[in-house]
N, C-alpha and C. Protein backbone atom coordinates (compact mmCIF):
# COMPACT_ATOMS: atom_id res chain seq x y z
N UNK A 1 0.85 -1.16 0.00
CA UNK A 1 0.00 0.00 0.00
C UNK A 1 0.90 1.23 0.00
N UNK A 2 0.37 2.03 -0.85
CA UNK A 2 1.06 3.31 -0.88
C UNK A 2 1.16 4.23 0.17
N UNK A 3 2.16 5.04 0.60
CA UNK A 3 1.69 6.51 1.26
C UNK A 3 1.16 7.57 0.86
N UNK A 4 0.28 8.53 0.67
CA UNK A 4 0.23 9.69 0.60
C UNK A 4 0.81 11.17 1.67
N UNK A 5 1.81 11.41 0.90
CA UNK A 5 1.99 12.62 1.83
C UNK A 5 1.04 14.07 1.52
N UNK A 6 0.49 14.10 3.03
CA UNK A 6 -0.13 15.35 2.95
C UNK A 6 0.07 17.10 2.36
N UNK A 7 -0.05 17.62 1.69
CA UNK A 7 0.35 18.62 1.60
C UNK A 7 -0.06 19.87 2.25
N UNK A 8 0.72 20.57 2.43
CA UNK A 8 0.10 21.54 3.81
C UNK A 8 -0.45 22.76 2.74
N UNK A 9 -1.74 23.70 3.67
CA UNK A 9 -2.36 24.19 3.02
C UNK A 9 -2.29 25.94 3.72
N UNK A 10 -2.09 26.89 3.73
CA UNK A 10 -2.22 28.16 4.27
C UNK A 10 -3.51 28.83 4.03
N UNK A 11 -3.73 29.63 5.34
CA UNK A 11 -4.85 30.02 5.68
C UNK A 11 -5.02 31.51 5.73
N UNK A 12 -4.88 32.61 5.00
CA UNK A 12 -5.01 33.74 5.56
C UNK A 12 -6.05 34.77 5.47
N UNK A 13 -6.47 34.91 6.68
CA UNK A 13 -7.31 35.26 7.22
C UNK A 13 -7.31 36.69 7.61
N UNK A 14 -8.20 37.80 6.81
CA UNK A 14 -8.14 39.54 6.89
C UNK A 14 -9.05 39.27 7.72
N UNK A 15 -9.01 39.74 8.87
CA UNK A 15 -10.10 39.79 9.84
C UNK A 15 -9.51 40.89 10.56
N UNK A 16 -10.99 41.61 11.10
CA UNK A 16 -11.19 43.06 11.21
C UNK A 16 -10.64 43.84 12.74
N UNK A 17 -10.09 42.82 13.27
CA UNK A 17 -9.45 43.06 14.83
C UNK A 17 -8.07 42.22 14.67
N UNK A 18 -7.70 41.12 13.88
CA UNK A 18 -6.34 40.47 13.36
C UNK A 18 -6.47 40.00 12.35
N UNK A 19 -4.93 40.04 11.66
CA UNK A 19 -4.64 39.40 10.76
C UNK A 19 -4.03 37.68 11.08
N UNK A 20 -4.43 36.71 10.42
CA UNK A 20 -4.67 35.69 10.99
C UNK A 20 -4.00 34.37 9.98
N UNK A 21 -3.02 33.88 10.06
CA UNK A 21 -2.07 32.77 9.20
C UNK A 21 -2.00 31.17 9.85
N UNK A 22 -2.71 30.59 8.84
CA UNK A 22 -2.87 29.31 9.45
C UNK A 22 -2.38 28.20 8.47
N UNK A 23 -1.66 27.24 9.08
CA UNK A 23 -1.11 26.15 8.42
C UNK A 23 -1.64 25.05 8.92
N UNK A 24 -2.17 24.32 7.69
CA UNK A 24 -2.96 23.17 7.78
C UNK A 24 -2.76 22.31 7.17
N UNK A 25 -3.19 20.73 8.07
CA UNK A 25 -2.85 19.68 6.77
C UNK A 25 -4.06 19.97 5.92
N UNK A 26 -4.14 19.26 4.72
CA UNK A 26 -5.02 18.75 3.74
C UNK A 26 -6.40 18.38 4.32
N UNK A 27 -6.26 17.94 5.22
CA UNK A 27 -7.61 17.06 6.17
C UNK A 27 -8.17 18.20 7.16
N UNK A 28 -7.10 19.40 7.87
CA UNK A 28 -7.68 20.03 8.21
C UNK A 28 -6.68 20.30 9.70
N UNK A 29 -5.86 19.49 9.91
CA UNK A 29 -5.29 19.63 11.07
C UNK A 29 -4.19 20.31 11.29
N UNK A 30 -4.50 21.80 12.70
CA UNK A 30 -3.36 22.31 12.13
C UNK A 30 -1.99 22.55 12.52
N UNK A 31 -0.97 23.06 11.65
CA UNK A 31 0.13 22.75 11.77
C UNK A 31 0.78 23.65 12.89
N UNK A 32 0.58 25.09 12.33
CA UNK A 32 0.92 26.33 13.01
C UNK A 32 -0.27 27.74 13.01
N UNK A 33 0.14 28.57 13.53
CA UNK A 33 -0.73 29.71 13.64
C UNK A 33 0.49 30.87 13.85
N UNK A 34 -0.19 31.85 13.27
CA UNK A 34 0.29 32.92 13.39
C UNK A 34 -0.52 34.61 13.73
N UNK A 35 -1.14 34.91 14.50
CA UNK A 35 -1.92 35.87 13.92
C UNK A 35 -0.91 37.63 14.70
N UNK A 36 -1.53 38.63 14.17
CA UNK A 36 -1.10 39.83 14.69
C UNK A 36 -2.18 40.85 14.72
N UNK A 37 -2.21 41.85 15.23
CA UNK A 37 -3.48 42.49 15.35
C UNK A 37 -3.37 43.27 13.53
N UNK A 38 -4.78 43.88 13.32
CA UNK A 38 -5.11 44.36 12.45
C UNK A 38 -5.02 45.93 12.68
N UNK A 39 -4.33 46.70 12.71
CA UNK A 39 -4.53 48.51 12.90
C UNK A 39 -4.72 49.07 11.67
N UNK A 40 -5.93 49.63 11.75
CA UNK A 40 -5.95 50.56 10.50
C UNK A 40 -5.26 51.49 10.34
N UNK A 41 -5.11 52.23 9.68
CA UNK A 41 -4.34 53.60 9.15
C UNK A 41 -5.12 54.74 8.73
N UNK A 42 -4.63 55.91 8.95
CA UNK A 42 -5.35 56.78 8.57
C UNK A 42 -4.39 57.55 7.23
N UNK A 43 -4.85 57.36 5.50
CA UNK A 43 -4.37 57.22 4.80
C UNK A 43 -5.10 58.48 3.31
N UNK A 44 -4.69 59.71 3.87
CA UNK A 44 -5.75 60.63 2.72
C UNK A 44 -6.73 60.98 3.77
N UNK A 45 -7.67 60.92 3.23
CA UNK A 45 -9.29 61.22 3.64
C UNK A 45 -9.81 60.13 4.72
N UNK A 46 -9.11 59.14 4.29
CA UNK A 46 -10.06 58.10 5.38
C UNK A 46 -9.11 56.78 5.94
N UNK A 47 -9.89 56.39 6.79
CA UNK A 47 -9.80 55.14 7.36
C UNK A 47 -9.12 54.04 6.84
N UNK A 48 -7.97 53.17 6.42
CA UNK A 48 -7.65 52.16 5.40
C UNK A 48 -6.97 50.70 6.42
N UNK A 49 -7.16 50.18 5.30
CA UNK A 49 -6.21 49.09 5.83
C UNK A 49 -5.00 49.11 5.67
N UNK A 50 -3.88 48.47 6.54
CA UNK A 50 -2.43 48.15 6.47
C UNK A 50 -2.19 47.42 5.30
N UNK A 51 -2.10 47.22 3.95
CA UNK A 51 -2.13 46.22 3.23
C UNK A 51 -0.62 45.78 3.17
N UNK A 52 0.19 46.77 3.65
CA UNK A 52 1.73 46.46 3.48
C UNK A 52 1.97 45.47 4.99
N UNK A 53 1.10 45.66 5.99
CA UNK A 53 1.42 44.64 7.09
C UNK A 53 0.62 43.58 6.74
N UNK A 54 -0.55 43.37 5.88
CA UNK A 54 -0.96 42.03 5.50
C UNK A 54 -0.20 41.29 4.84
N UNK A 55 1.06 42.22 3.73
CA UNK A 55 1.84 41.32 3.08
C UNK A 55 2.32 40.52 3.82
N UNK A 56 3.16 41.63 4.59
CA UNK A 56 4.34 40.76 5.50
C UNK A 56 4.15 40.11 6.40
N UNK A 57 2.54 39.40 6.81
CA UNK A 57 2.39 38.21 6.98
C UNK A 57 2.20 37.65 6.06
N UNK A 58 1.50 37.83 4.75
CA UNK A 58 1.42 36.44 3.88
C UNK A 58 2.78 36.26 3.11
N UNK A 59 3.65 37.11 3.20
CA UNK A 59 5.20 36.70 2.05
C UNK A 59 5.77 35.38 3.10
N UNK A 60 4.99 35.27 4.61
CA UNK A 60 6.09 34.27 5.23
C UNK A 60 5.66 32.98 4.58
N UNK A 61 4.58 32.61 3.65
CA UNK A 61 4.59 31.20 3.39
C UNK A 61 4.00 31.91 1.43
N UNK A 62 4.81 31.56 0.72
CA UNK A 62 4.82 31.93 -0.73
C UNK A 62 3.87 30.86 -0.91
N UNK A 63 2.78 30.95 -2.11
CA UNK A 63 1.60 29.89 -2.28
C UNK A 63 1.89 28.89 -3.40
N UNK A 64 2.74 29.45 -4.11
CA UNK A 64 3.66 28.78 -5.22
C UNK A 64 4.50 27.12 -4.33
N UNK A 65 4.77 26.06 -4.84
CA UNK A 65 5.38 24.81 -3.92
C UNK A 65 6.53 25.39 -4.00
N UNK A 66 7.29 25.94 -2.69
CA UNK A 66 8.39 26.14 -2.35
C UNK A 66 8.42 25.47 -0.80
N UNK A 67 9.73 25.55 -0.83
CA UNK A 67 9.74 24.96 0.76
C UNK A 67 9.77 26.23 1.89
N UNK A 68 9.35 26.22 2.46
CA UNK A 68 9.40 27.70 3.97
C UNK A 68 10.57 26.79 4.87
N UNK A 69 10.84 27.54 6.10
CA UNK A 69 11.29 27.50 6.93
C UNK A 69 10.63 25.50 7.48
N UNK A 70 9.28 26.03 7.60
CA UNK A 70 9.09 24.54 8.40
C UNK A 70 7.81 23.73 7.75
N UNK A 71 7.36 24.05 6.08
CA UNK A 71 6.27 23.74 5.27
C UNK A 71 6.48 23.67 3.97
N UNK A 72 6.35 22.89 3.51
CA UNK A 72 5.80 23.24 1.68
C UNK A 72 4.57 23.56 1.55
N UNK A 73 4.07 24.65 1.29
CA UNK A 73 2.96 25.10 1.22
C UNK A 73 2.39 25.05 -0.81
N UNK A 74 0.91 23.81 -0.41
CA UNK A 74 0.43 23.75 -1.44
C UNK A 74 -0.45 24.34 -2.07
N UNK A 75 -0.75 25.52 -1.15
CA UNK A 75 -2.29 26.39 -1.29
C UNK A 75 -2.45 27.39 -0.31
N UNK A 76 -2.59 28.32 -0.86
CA UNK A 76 -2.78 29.63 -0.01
C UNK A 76 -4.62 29.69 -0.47
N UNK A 77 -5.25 29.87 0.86
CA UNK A 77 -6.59 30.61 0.63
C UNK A 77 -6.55 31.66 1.57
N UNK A 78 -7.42 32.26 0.71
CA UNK A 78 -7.20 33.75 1.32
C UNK A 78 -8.97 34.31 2.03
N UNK A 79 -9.06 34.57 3.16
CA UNK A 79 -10.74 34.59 3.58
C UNK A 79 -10.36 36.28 3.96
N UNK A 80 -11.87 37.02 3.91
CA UNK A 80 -11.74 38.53 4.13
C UNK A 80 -13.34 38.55 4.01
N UNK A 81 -13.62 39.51 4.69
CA UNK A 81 -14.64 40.20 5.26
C UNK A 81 -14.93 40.88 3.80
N UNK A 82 -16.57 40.85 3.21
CA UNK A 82 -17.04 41.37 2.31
C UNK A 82 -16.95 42.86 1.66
N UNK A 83 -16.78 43.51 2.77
CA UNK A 83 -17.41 44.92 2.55
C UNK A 83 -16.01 45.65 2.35
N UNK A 84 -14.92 45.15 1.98
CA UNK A 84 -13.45 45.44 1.53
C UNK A 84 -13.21 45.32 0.20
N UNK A 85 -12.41 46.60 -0.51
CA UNK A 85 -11.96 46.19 -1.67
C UNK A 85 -11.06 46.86 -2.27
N UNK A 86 -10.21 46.75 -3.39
CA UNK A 86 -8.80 47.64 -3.80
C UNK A 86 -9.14 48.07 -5.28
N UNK A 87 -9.05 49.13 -5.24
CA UNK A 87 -8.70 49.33 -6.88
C UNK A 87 -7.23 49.37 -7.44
N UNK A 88 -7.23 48.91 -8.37
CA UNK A 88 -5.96 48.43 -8.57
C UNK A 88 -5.45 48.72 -10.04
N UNK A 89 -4.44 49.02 -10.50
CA UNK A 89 -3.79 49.05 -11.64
C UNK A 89 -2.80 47.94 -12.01
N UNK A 90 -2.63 47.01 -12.58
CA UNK A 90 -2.10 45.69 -12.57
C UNK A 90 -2.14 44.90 -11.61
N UNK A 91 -1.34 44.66 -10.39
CA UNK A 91 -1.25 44.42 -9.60
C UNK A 91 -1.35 45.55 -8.29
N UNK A 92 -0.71 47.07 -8.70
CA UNK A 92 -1.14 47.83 -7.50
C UNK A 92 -1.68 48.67 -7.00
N UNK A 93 -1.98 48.81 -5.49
CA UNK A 93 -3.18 49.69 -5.76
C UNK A 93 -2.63 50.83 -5.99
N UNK A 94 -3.88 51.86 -6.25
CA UNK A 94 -4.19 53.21 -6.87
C UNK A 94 -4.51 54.04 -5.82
N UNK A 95 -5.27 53.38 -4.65
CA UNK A 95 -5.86 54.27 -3.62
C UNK A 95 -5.65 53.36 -2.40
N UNK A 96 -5.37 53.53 -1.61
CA UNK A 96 -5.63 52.62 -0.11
C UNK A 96 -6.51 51.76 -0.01
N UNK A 97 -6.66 50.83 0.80
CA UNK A 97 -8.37 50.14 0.48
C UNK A 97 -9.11 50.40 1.72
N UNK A 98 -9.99 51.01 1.71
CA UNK A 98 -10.93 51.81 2.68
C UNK A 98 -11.34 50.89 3.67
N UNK A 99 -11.12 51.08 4.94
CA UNK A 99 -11.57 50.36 6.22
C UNK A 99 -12.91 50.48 6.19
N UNK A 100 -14.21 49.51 6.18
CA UNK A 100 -15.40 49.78 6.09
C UNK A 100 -15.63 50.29 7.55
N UNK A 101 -14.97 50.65 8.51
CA UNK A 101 -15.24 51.32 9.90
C UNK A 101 -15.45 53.01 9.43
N UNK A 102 -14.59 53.05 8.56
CA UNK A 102 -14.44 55.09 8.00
C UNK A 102 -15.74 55.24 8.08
N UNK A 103 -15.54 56.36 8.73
CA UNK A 103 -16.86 57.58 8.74
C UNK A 103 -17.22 58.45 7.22
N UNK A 104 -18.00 58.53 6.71
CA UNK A 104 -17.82 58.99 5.34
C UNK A 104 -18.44 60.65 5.55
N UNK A 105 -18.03 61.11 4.68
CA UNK A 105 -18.48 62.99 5.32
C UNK A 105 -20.03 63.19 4.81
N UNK A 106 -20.82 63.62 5.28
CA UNK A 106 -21.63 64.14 5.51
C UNK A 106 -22.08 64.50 3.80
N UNK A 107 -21.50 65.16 2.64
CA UNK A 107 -21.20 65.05 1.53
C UNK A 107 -22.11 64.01 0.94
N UNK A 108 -20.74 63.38 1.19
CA UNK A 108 -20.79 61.91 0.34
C UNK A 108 -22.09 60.82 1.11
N UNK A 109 -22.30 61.21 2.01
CA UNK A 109 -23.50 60.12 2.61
C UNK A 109 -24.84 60.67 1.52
N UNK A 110 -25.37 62.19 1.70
CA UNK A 110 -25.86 62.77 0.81
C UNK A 110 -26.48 62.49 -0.78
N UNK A 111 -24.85 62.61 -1.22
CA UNK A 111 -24.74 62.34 -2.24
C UNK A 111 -25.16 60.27 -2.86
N UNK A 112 -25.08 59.54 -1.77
CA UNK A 112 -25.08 58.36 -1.85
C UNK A 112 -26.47 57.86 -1.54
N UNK A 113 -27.46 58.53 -0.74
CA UNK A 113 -28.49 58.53 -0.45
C UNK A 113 -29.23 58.88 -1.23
N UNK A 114 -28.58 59.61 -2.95
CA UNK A 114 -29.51 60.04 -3.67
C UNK A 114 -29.47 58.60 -4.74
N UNK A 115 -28.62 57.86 -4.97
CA UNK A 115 -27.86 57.14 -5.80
C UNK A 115 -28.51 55.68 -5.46
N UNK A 116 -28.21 55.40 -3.88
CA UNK A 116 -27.93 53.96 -3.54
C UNK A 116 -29.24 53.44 -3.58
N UNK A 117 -29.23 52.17 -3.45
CA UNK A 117 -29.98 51.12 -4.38
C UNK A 117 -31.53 51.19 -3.26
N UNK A 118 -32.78 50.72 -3.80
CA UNK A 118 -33.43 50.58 -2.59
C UNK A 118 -33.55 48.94 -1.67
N UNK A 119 -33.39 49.25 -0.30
CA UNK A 119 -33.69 47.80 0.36
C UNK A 119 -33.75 46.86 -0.47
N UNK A 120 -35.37 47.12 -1.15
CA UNK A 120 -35.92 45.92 -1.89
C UNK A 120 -35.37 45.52 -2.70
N UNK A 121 -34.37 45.87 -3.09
CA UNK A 121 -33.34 45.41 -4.09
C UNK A 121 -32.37 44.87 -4.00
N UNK A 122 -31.91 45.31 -3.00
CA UNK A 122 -30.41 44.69 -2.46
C UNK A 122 -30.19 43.96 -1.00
N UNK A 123 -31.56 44.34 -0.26
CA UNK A 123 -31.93 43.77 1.08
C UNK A 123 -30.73 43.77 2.40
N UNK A 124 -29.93 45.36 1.84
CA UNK A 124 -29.57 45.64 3.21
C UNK A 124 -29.42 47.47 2.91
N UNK A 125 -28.79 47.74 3.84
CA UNK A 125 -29.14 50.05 3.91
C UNK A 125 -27.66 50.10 3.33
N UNK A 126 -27.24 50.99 4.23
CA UNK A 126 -26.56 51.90 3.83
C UNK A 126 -25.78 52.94 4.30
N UNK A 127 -25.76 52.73 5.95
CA UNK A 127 -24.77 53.23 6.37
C UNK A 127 -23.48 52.97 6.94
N UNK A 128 -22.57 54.43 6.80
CA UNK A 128 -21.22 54.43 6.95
C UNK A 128 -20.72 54.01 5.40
N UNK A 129 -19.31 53.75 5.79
CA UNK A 129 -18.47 53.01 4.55
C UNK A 129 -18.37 51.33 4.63
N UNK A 130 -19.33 51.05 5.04
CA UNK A 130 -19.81 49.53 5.06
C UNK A 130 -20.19 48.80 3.32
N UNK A 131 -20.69 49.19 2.81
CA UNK A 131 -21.18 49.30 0.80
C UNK A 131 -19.92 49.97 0.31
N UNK A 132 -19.87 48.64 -0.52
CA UNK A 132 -18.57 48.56 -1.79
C UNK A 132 -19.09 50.14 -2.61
N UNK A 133 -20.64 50.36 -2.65
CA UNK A 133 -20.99 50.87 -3.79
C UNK A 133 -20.92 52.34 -3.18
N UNK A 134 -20.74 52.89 -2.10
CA UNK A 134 -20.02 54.07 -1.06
C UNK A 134 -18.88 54.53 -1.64
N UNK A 135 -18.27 53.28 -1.17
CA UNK A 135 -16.52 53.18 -0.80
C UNK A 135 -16.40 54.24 -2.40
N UNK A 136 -17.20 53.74 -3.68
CA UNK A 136 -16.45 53.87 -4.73
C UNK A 136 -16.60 55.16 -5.14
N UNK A 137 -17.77 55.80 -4.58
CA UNK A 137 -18.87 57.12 -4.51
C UNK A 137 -17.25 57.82 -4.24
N UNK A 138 -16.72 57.63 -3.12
CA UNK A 138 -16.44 58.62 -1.89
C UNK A 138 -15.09 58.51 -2.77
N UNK A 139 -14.38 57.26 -2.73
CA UNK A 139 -12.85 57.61 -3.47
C UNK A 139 -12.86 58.39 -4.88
N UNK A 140 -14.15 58.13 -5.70
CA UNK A 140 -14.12 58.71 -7.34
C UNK A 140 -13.94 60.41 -6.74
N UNK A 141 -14.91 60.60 -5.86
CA UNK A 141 -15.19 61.93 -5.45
C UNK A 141 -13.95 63.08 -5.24
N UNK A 142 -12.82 61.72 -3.87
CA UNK A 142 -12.15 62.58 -3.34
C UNK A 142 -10.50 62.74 -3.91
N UNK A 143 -10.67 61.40 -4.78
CA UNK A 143 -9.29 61.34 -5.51
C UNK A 143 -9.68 61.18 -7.68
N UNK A 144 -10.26 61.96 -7.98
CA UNK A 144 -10.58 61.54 -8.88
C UNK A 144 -9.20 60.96 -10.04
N UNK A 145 -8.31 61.47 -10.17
CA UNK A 145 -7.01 61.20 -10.56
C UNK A 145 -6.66 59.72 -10.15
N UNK A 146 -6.62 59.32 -9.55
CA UNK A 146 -6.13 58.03 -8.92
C UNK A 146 -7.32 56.89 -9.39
N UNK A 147 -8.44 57.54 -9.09
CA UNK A 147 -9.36 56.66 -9.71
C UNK A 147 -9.56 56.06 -10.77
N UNK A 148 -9.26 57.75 -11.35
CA UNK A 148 -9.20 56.92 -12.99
C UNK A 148 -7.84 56.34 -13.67
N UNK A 149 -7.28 55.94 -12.70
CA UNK A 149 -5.95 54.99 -13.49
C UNK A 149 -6.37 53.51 -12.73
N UNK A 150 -7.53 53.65 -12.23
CA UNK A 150 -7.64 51.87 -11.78
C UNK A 150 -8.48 51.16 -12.99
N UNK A 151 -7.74 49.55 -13.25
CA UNK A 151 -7.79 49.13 -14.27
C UNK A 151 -9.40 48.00 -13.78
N UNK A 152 -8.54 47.54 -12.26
CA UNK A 152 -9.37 46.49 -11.80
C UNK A 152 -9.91 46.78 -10.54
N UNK A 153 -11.20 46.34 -9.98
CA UNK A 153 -11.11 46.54 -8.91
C UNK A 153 -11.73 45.19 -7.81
N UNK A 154 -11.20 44.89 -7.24
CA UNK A 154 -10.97 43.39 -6.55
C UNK A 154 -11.50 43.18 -5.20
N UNK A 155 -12.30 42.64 -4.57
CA UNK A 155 -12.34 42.76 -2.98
C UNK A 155 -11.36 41.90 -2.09
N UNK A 156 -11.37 42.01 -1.27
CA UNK A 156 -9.70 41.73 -0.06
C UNK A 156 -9.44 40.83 -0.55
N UNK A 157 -10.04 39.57 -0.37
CA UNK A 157 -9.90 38.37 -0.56
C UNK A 157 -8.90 37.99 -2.34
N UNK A 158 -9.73 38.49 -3.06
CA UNK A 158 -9.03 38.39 -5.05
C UNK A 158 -7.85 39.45 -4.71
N UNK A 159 -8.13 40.25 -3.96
CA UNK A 159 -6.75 41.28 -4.70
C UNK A 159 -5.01 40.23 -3.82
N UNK A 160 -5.79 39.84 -2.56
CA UNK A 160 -4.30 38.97 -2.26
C UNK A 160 -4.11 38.02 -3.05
N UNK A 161 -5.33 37.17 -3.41
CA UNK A 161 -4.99 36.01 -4.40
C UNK A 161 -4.67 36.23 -5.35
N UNK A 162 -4.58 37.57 -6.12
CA UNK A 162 -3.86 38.14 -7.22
C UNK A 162 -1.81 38.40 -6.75
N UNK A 163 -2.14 39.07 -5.28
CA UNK A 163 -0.53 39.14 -5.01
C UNK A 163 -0.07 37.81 -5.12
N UNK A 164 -0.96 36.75 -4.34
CA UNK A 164 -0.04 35.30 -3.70
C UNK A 164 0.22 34.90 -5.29
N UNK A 165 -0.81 34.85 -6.23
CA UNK A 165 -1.02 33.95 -7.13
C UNK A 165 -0.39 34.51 -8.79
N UNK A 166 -0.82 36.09 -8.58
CA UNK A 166 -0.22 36.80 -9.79
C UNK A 166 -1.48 36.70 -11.23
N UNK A 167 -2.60 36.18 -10.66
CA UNK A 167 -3.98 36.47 -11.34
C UNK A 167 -5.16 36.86 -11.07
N UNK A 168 -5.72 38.06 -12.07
CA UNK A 168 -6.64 38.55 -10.95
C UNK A 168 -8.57 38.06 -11.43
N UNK A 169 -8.71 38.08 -10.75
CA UNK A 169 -9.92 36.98 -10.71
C UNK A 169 -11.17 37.43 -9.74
N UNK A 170 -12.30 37.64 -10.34
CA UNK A 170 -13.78 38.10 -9.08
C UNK A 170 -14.11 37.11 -8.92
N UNK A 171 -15.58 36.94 -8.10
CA UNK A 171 -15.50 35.72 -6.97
C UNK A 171 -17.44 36.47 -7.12
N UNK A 172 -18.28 35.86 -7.37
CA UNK A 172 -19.67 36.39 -7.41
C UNK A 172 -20.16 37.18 -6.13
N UNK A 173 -20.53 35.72 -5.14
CA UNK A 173 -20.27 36.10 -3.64
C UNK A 173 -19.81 37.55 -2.98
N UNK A 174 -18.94 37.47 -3.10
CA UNK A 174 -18.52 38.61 -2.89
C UNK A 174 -18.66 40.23 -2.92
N UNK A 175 -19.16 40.35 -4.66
CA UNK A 175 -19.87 41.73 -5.11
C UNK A 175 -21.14 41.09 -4.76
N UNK A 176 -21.57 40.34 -4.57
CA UNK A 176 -23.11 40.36 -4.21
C UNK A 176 -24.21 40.42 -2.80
N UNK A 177 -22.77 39.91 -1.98
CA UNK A 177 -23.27 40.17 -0.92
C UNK A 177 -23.09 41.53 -0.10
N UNK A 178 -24.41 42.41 0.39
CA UNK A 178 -24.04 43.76 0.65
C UNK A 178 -23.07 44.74 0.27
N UNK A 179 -23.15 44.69 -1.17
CA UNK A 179 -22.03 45.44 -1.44
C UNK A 179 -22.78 46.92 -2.46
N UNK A 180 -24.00 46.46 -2.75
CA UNK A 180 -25.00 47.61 -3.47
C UNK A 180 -24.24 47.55 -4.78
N UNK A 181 -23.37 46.61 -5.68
CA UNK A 181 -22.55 46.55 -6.83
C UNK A 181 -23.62 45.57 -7.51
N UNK A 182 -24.32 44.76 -7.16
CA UNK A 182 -24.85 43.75 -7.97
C UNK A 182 -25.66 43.38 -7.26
N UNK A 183 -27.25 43.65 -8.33
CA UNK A 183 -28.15 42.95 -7.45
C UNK A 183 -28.45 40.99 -7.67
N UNK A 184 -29.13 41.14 -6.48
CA UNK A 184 -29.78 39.63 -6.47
C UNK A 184 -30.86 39.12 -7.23
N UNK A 185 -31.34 39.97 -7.31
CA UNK A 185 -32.86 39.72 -7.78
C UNK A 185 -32.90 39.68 -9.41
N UNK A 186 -31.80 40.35 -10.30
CA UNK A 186 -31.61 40.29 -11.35
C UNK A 186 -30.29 39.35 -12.13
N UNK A 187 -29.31 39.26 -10.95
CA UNK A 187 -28.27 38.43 -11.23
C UNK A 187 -27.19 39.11 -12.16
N UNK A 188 -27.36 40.57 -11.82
CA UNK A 188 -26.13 41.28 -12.74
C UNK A 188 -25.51 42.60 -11.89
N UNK A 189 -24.95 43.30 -12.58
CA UNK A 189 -24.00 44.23 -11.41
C UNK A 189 -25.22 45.34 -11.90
N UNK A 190 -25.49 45.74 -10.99
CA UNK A 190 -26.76 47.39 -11.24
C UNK A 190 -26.07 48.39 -11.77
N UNK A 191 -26.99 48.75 -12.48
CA UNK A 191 -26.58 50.10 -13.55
C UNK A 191 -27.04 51.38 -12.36
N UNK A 192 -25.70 52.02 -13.22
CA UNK A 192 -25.33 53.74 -12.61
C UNK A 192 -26.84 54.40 -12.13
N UNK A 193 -26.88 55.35 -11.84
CA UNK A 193 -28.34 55.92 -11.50
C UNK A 193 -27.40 57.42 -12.09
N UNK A 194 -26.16 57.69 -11.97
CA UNK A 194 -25.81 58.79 -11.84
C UNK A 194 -25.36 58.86 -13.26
């Protein structure tokens, strides 16, 4: 009878109080942990994430089969909280990626309240910088230059699996859940109002 050797699998985890690195077998059992807290930044106008301290936890296990320190890592998945996302020009970003905690100005809530989708459509509201479809209001608004050199725009989760992996790729889920980018009820991304 043969052996199978397990291949170990990485876990990283954007979560909104830590950043969170987990090594696992194949089956699920795990190897190591790593986590560090999550601090936002205050970056321009608003609220952002550290994306340069998310690297430098995920560069410690490359997703490509190389050997690490104490793993061959066969798979990087990458998990993140919905309401996050990067605009991006190849691989980098263009603007910070907005902490959905940011307070959005008074302005732009306004202005978004004339725009944003109703309930019945998308079956959640609308406040703060919680909605992808905000976030994008408020950055076009306050950086318009920067905006318009983004090619792609990715939520947490695709834009690392674009760093780990080097392809960039959407995920349905994602724009669909509370994000006011795509409704449910029609199964496509909602057209502009503006």
């Amino acid at each position: 009878m043969s052996s199978v050797v397990s291949t170990p699998i990485a876990v990283l985890d954007i979560g909104k109080t830590s950043l969170k690195l987990l090594v696992a077998t194949e089956e699920g059992w795990p190897l190591e942990t790593h986590a560090v807290p999550n601090v936002p930044i205050t970056q321009g106008s608003y609220l952002a994430y550290d994306l340069a301290g998310v690297r430098r936890l995920a560069s410690r296990y490359p997703c490509r089969r190389v050997s690490t320190p104490r793993h061959a890592i066969g798979a990087v998945i990458v998990a993140a909280h919905g309401c996050g996302a990067v605009l991006v020009d190849g691989d980098t970003p263009v603007l910070p990626m907005m902490d959905y905690d940011a307070v959005s100005p008074p302005a732009i809530d306004e202005a978004y309240a004339r725009i944003a989708p109703g309930y019945d459509e998308v079956f959640c509201g609308f406040g703060g910088a919680m909605r992808l479809g905000k976030q994008l209001l408020w950055q076009e608004s306050a950086y318009p230059v920067e905006f318009a050199r983004a090619k792609t725009y990715l939520t947490t989760a695709q834009f690392f699996a674009l760093r780990l992996g080097g392809r960039a790729a959407s995920e349905i889920s994602q724009f669909a859940a509370q994000s006011h980018i795509r409704s449910p009820l029609i199964h496509r991304l909602r057209p502009s109002k503006r």
